[in-house]
N, C-alpha and C. Protein backbone atom coordinates (compact mmCIF):
# COMPACT_ATOMS: atom_id res chain seq x y z
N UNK A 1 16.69 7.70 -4.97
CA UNK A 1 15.55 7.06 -4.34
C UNK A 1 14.88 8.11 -3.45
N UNK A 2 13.19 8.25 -3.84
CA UNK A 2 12.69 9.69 -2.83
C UNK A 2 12.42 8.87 -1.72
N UNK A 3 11.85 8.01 -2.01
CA UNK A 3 10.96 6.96 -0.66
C UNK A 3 12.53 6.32 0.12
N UNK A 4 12.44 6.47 1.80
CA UNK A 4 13.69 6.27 2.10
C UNK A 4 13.65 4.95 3.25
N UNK A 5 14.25 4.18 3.78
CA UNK A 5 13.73 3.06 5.32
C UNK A 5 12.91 3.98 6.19
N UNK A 6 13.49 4.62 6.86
CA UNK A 6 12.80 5.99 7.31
C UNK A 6 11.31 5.90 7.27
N UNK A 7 11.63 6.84 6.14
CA UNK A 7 9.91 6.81 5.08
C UNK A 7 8.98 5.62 5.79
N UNK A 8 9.45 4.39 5.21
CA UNK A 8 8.83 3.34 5.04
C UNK A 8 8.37 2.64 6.48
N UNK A 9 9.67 3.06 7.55
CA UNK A 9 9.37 2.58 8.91
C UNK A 9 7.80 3.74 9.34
N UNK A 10 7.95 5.11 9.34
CA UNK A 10 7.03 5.72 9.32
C UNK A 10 5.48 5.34 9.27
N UNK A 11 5.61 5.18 8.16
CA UNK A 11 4.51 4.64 7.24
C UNK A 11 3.94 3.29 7.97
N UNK A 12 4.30 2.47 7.60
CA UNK A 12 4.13 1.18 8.58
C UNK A 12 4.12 1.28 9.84
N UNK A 13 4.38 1.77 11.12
CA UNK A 13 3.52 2.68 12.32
C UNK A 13 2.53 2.97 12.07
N UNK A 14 2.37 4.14 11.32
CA UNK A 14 0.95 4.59 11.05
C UNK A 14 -0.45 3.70 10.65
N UNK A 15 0.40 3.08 9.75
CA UNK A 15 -0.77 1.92 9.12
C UNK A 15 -1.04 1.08 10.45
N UNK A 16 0.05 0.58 11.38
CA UNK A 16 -0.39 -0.04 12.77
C UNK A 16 -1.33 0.39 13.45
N UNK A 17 -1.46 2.25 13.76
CA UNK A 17 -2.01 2.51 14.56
C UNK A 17 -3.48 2.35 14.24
N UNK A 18 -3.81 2.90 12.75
CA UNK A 18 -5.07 2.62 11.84
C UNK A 18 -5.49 1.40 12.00
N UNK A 19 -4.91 0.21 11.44
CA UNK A 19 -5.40 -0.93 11.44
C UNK A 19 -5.80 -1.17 12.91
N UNK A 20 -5.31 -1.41 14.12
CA UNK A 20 -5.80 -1.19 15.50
C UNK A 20 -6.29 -0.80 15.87
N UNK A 21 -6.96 0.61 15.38
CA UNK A 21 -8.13 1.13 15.66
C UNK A 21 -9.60 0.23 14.96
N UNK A 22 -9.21 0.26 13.82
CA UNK A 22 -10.23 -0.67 13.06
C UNK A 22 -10.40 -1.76 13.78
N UNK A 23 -9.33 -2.63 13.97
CA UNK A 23 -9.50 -3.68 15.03
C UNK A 23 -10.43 -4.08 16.02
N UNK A 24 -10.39 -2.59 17.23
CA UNK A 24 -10.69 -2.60 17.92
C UNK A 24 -12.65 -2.36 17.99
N UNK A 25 -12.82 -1.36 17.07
CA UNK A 25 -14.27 -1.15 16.30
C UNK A 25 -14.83 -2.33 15.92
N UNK A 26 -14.10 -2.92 15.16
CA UNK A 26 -15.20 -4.55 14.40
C UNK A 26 -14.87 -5.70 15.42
N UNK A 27 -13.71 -5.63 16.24
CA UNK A 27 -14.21 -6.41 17.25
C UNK A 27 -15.51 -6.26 18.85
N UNK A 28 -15.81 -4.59 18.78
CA UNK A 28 -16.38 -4.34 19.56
C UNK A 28 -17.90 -4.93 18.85
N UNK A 29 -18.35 -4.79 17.78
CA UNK A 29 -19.16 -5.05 16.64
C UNK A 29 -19.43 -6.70 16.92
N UNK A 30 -18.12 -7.69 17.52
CA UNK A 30 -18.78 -8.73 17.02
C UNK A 30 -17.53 -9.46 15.52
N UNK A 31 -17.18 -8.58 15.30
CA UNK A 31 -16.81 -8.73 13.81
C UNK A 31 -14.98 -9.36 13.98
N UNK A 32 -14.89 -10.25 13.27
CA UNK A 32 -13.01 -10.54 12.94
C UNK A 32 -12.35 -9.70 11.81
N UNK A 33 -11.80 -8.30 11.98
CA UNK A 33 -11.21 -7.72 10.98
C UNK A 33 -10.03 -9.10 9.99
N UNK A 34 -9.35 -9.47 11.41
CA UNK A 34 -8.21 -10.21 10.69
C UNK A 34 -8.08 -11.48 10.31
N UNK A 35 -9.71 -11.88 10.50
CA UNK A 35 -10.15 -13.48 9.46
C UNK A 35 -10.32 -12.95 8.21
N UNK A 36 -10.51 -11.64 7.78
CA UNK A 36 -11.00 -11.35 6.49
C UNK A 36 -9.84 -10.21 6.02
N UNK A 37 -8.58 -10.55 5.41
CA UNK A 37 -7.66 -10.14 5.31
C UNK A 37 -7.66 -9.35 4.24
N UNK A 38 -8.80 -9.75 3.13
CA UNK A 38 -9.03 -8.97 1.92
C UNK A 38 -9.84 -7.44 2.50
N UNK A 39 -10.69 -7.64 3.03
CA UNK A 39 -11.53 -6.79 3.40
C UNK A 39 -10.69 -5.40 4.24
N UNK A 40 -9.81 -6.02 4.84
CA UNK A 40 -9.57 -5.43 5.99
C UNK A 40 -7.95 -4.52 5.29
N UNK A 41 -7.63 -5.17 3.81
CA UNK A 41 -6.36 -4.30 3.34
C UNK A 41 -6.89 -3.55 1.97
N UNK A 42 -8.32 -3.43 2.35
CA UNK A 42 -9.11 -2.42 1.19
C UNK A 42 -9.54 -1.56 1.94
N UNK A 43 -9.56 -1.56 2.83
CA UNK A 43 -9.77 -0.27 4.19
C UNK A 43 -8.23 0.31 4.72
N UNK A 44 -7.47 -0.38 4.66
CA UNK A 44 -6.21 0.12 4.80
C UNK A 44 -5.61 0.56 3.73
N UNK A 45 -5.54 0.13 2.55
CA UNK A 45 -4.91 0.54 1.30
C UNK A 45 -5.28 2.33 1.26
N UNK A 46 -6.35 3.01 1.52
CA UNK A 46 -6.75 4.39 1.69
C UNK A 46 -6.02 5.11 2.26
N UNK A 47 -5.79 4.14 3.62
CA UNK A 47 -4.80 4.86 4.59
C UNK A 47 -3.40 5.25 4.30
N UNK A 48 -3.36 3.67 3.75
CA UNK A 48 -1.99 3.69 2.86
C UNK A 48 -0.96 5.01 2.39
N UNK A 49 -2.32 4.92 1.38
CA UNK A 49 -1.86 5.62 0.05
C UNK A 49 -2.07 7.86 0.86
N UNK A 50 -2.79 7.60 1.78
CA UNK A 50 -2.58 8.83 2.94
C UNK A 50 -1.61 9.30 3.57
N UNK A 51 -1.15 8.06 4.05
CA UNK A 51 0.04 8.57 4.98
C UNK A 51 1.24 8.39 4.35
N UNK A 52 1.42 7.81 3.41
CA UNK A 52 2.69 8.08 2.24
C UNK A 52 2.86 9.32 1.55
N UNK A 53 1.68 9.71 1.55
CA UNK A 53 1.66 10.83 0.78
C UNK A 53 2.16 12.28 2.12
N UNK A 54 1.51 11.92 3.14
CA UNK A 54 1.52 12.77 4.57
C UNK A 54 3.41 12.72 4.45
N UNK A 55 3.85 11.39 4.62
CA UNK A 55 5.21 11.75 4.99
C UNK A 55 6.07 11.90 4.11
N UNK A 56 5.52 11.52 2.44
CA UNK A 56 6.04 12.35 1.47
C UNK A 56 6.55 14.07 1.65
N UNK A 57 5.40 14.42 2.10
CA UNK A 57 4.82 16.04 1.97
C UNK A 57 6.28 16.46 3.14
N UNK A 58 6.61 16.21 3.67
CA UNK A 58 7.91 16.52 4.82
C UNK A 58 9.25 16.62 3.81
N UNK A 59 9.46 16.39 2.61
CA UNK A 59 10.28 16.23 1.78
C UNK A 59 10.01 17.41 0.59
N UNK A 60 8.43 16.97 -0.46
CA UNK A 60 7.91 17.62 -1.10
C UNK A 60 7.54 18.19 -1.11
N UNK A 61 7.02 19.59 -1.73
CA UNK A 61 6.19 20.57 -1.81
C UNK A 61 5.01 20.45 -1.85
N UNK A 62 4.62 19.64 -3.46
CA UNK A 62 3.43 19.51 -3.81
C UNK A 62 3.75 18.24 -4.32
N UNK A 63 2.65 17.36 -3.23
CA UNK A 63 2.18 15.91 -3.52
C UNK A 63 0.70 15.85 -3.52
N UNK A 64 0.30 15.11 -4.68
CA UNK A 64 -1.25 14.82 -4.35
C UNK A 64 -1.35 13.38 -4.38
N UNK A 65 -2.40 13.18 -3.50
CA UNK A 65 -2.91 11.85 -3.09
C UNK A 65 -4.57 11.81 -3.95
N UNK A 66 -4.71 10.63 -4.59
CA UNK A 66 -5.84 10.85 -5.23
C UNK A 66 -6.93 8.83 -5.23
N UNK A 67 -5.87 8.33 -6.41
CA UNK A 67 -6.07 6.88 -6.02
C UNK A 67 -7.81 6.65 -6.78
N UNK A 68 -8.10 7.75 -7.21
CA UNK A 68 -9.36 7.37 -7.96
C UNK A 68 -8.94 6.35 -9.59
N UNK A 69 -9.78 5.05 -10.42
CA UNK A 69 -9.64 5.02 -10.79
C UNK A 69 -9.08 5.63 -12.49
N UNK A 70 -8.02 5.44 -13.23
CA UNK A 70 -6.79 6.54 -13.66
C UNK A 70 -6.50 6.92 -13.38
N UNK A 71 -6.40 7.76 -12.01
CA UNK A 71 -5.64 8.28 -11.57
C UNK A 71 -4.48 7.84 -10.59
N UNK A 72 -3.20 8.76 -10.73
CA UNK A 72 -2.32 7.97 -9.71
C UNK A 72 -2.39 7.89 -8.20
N UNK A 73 -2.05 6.81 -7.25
CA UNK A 73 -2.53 6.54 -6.00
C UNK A 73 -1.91 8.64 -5.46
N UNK A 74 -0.34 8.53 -5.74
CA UNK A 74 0.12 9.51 -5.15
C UNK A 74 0.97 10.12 -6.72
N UNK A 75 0.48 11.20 -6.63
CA UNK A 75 1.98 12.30 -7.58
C UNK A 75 2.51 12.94 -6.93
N UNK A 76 4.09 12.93 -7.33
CA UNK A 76 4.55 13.90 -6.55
C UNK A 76 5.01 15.00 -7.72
N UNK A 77 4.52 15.84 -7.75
CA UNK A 77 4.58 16.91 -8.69
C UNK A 77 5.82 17.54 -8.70
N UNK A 78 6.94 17.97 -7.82
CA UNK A 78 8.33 18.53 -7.73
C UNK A 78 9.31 17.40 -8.26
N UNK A 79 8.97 16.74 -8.67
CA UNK A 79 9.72 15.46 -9.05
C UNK A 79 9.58 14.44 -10.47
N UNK A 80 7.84 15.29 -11.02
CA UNK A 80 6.86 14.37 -11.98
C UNK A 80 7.25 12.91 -11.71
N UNK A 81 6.93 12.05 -10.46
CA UNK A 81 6.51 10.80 -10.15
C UNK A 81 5.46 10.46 -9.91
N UNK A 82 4.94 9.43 -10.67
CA UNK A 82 3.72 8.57 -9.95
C UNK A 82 4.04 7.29 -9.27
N UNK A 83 3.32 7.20 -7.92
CA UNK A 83 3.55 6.11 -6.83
C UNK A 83 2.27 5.59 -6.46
N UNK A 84 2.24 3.86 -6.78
CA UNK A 84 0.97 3.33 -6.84
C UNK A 84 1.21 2.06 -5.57
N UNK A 85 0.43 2.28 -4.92
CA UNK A 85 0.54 1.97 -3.47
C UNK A 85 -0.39 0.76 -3.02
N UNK A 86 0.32 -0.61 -2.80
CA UNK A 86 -0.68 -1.59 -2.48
C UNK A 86 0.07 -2.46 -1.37
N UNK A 87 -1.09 -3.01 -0.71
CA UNK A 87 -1.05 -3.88 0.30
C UNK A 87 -1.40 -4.95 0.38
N UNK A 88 -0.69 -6.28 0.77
CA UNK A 88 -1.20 -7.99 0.63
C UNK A 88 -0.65 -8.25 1.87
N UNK A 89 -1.81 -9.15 2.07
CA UNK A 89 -1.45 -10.33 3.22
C UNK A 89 -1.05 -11.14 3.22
N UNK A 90 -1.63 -11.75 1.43
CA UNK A 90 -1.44 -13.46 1.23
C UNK A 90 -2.51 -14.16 1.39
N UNK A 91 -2.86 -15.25 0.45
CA UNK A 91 -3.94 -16.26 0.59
C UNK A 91 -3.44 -17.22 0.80
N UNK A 92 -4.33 -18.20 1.45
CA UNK A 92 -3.61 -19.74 1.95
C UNK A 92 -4.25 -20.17 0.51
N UNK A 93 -2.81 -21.01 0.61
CA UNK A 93 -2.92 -21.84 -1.04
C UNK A 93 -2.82 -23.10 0.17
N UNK A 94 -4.38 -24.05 -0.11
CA UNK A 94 -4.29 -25.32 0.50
C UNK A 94 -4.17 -25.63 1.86
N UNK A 95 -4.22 -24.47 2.57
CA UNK A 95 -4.06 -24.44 3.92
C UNK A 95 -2.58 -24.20 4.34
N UNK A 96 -1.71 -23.95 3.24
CA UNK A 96 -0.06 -23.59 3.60
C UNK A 96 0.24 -22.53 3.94
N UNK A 97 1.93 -22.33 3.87
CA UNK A 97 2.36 -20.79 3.78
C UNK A 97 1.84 -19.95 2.85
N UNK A 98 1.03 -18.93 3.12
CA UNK A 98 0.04 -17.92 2.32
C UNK A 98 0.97 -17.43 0.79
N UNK A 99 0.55 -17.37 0.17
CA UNK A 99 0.74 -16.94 -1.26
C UNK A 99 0.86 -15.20 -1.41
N UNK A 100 1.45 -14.58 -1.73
CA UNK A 100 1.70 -13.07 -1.51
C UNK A 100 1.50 -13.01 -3.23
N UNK A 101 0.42 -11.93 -3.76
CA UNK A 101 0.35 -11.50 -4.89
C UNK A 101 0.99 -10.14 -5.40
N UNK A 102 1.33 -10.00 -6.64
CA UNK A 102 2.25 -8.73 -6.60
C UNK A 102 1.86 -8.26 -7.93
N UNK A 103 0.42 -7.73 -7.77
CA UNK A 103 0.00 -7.18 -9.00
C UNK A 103 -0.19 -5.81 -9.37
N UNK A 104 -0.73 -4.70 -10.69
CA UNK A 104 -1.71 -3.92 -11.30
C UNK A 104 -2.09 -3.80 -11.67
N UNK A 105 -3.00 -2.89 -12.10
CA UNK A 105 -3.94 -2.56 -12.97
C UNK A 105 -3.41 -2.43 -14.37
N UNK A 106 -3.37 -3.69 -15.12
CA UNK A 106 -2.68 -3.95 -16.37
C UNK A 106 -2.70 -2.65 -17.35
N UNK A 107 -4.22 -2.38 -17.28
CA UNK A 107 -4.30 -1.36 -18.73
C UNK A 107 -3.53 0.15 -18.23
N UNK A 108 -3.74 0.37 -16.72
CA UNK A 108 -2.79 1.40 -16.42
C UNK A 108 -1.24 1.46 -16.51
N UNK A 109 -0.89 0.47 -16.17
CA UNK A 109 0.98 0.06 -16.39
C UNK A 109 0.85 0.18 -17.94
N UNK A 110 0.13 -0.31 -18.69
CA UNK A 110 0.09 0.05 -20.23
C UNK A 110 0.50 0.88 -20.65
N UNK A 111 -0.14 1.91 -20.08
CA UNK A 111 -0.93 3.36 -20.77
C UNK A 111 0.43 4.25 -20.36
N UNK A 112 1.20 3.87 -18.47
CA UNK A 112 1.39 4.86 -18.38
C UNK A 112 2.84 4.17 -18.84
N UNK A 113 3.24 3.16 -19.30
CA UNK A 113 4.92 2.62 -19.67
C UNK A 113 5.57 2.50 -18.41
N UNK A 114 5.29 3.49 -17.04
CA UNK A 114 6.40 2.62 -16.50
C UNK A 114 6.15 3.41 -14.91
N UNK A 115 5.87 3.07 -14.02
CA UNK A 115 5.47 3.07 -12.60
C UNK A 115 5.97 2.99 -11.50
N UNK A 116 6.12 3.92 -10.18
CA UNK A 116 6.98 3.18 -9.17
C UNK A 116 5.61 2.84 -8.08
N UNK A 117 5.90 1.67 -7.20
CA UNK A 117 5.30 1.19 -6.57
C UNK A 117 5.56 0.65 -5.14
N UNK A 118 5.19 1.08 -4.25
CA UNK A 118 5.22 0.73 -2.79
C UNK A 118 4.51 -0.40 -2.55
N UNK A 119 4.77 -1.55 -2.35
CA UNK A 119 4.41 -2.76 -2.01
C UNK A 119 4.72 -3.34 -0.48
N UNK A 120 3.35 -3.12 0.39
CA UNK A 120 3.59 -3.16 1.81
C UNK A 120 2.97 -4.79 2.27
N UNK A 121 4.12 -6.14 2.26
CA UNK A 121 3.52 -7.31 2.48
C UNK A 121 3.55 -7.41 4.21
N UNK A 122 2.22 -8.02 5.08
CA UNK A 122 2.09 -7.99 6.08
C UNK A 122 1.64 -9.24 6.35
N UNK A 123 1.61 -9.72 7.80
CA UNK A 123 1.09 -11.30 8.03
C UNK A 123 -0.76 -10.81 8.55
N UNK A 124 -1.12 -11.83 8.84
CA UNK A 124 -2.49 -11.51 9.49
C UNK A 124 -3.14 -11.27 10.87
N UNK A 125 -2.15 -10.74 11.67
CA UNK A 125 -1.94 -10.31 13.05
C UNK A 125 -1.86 -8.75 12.64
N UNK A 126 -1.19 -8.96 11.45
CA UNK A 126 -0.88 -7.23 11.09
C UNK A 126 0.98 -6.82 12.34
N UNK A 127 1.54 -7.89 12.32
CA UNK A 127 2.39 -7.18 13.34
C UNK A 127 4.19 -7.59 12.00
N UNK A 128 4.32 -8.17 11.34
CA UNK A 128 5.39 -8.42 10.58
C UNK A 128 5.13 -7.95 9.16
N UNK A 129 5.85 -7.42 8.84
CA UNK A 129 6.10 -6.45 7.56
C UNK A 129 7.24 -6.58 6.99
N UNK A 130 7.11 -6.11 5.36
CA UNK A 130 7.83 -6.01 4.63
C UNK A 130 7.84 -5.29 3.46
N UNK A 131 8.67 -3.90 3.63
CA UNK A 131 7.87 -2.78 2.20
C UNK A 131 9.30 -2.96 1.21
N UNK A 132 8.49 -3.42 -0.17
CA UNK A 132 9.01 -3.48 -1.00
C UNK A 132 8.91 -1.64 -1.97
N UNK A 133 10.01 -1.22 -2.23
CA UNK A 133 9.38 0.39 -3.13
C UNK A 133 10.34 -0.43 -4.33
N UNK A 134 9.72 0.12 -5.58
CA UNK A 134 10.01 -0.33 -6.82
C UNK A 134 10.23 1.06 -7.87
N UNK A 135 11.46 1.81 -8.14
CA UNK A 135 10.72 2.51 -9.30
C UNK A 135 10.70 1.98 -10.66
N UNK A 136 10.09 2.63 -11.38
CA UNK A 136 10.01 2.25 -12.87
C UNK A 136 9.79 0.73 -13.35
N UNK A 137 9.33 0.38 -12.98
CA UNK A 137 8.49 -0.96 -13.35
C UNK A 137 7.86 -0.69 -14.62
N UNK A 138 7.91 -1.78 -14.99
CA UNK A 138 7.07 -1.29 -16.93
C UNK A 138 6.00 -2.65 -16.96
N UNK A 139 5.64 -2.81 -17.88
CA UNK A 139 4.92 -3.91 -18.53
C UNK A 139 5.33 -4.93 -18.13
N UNK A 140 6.74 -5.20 -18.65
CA UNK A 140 7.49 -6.58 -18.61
C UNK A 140 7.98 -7.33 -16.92
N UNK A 141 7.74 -5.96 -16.23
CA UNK A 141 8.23 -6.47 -14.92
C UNK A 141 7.12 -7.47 -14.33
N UNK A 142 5.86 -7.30 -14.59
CA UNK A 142 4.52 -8.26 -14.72
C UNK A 142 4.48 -9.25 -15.16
């Protein structure tokens, strides 16, 4: 396993400090970052897939961070891994306990047979977490 608790505690700090900054900007604005939970983990997912790669790089040589569509979020090239990096909050199904989705980009899991994935589930305060890392996920794990 490259990705370690460590790693992952890391990582999730960082994403705190980011998201709190953002916070603090769209609330100065007027704006609720954390009524709009979609919005606000498509601005973080960037970061994400940044600072995984940042505290990758303390381990690896050569990691690239890229995340353009086909391409992988993070490679780590000393290792030939690809790591595809996403973040959920959860939707209220009915006004209940929020629904946590655990998806990809189908035709890419296709193409590439088989994927590891960092899955960072958070509440909407942004203060409780839970990182799921997955390697080799294929088709069928979907």
């Amino acid at each position: 396993m490259y990705l370690t608790r460590q790693d992952a505690l890391e990582i999730v700090q960082r994403l705190k400090s980011f998201e709190s900054d953002l916070n603090e900007a769209f609330t100065k604005r007027g704006y609720s970052l954390r009524n709009n939970t979609g919005r606000r983990n498509a601005l973080i997912s960037i970061e994400q897939e940044r600072e995984t790669a940042e505290v990758l790089r303390k381990r690896f040589k050569d990691v690239i961070e890229d995340g353009m569509p086909g391409k992988p979020d993070i490679y780590i090239k000393d290792i030939e891994r690809e790591l595809e990096c996403k973040i959920t909050s959860g939707s209220k199904t009915k006004g209940k306990t929020p629904a946590y989705s655990f998806q990809t980009d189908w035709e890419t899991i296709c193409n590439k047979k088989k994927l590891d994935y960092l899955f960072i589930v958070c509440n909407r305060e942004f203060d409780q977490f839970c990182v799921l890392f997955f390697e080799g996920l294929t088709p069928d794990d979907f």
